[in-house]
Protein backbone atom coordinates (compact mmCIF):
# COMPACT_ATOMS: atom_id res chain seq x y z
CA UNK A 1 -21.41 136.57 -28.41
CA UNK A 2 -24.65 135.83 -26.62
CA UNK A 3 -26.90 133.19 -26.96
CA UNK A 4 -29.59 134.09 -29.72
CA UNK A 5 -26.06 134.24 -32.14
CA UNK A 6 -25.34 130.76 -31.79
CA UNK A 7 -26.26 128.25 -34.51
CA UNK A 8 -25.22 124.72 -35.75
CA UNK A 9 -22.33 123.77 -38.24
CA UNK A 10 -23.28 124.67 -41.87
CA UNK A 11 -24.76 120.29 -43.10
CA UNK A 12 -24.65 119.50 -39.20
CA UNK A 13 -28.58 119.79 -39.19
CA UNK A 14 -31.05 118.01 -41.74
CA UNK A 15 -34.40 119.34 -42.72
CA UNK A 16 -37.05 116.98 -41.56
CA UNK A 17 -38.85 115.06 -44.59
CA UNK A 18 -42.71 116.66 -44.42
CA UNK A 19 -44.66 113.58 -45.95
CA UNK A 20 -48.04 112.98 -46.93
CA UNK A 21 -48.82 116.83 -48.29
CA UNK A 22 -50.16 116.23 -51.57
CA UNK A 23 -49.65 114.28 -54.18
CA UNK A 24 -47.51 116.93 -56.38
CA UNK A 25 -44.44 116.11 -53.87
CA UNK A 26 -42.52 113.27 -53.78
CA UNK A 27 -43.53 111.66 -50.85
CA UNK A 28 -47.53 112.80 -51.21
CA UNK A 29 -50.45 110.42 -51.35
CA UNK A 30 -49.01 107.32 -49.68
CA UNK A 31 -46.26 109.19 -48.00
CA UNK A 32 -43.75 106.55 -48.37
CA UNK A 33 -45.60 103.65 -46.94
CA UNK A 34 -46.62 102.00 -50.26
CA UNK A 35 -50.31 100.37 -51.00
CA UNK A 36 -52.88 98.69 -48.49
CA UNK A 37 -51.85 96.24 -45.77
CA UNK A 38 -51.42 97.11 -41.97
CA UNK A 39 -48.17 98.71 -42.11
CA UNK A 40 -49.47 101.39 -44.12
CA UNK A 41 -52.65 102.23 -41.72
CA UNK A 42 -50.88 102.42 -38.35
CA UNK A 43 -48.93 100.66 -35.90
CA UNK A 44 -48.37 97.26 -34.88
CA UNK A 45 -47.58 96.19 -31.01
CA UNK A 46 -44.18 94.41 -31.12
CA UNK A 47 -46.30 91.21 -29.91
CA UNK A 48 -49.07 91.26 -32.81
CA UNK A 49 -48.37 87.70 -34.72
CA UNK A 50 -50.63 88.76 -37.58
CA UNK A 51 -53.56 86.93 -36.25
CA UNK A 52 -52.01 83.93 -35.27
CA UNK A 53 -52.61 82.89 -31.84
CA UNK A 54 -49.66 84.93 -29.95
CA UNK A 55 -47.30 83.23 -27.40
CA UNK A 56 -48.76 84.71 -24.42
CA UNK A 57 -51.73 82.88 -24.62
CA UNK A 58 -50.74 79.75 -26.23
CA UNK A 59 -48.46 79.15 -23.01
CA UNK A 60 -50.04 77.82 -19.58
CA UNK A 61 -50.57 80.18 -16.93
CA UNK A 62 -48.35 79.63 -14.09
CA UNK A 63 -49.90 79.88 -10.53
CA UNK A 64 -48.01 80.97 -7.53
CA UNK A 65 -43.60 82.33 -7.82
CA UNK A 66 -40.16 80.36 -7.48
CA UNK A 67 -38.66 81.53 -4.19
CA UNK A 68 -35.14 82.27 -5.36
CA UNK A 69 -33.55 82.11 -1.77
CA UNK A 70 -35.46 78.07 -1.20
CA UNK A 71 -33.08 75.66 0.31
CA UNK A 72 -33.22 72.43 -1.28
CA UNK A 73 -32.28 69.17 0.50
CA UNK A 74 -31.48 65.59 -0.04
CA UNK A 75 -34.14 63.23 1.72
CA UNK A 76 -32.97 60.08 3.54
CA UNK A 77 -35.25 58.31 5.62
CA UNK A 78 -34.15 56.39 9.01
CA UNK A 79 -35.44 52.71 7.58
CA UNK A 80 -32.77 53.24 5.22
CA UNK A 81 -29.40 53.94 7.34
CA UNK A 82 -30.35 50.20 8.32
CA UNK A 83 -28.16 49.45 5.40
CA UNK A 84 -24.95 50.50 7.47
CA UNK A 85 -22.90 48.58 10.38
CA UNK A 86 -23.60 49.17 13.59
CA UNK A 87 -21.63 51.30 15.54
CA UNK A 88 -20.49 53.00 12.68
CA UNK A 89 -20.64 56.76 11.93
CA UNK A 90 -23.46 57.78 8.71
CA UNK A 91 -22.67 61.10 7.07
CA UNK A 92 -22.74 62.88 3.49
CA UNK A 93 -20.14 60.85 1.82
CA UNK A 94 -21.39 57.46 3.22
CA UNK A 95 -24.87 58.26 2.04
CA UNK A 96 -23.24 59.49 -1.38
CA UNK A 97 -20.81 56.23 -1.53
CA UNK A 98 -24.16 54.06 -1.08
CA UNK A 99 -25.99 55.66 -3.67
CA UNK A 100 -28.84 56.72 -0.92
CA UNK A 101 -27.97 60.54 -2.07
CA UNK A 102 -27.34 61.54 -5.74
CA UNK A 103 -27.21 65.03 -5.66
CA UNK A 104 -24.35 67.16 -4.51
CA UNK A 105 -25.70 69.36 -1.40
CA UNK A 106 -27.72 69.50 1.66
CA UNK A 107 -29.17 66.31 3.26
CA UNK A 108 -32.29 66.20 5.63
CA UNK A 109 -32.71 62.56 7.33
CA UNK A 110 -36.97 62.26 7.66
CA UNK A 111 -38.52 59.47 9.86
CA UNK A 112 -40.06 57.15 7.79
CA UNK A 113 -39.67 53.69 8.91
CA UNK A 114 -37.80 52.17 12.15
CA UNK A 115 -34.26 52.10 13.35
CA UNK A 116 -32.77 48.98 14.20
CA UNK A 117 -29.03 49.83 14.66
CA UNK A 118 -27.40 52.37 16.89
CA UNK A 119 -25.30 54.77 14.76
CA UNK A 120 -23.92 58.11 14.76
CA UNK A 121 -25.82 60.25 11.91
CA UNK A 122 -24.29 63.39 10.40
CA UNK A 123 -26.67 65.00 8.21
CA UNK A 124 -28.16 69.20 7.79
CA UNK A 125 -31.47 68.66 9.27
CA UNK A 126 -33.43 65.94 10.70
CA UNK A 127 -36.92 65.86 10.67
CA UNK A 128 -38.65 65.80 14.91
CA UNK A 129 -39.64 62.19 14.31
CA UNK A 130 -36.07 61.27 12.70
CA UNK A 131 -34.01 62.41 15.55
CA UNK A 132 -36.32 60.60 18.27
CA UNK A 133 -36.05 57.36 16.39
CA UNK A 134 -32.22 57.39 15.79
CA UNK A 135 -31.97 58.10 19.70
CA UNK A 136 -34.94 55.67 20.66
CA UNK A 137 -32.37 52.98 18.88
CA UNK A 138 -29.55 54.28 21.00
CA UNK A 139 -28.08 56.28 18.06
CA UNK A 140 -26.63 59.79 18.16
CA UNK A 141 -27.61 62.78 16.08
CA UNK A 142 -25.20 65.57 14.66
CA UNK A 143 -25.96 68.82 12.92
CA UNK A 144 -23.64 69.84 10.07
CA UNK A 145 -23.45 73.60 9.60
């Protein structure tokens, strides 16, 4: 046997349907795409809303990307840790507990406002200005990994 004597399965292969070749055939003239109307000129993009003002342009442009790998954090200033006892150690739960935080996750302590009251602050960042106030009021400042 060699190649050139090799065919399909006797019904495994169906004639393709010639349309459009006249209209003594069954599918001549119109070739199967009935009367008028877009569909039976040509093709339509996927996207085409028949005229109607399609999606991507009804939508507002969006300038610039989402960074997927951003860190977001929880802000706290300094003016607010004022709320706690002196002496006394400030970290996530505390904040959390006093409703200062609502979110679950990283906290950054900025330096808006002044320190009064030494404490010990436990947060994931601090902002330059944050961390020389808290000291400045005789506080400490620890980084939470």
């Amino acid at each position: 046997m060699k190649l050139h004597h090799l065919k399909p399965n006797p019904g495994s292969r169906k004639a393709k349907i010639r349309v459009g070749r006249g209209e003594g055939g069954r599918r001549g003239k119109t070739a199967g795409r009935g009367t008028k109307g877009s569909k039976a000129r040509g093709s339509i993009p996927a996207w085409f809303e028949g005229g109607q003002m399609p999606l991507y342009r009804r939508l507002p442009k969006l300038k610039g990307f989402k960074p997927l790998n951003k860190e977001y954090f929880a802000l706290v200033n300094v003016e607010k840790l004022n709320a706690f006892r002196k002496g006394s150690t400030v970290g996530p739960d505390e904040l959390r507990a006093r409703g200062l935080v609502k979110k679950r996750g990283r906290i950054k302590v900025l330096g808006e406002g002044e320190m009064k009251k030494e404490l010990t602050v436990q947060a994931h960042a601090f902002s330059v200005g944050a961390v020389e106030k808290i000291q400045a009021a005789g506080g400490t400042v620890e980084v939470i990994e």
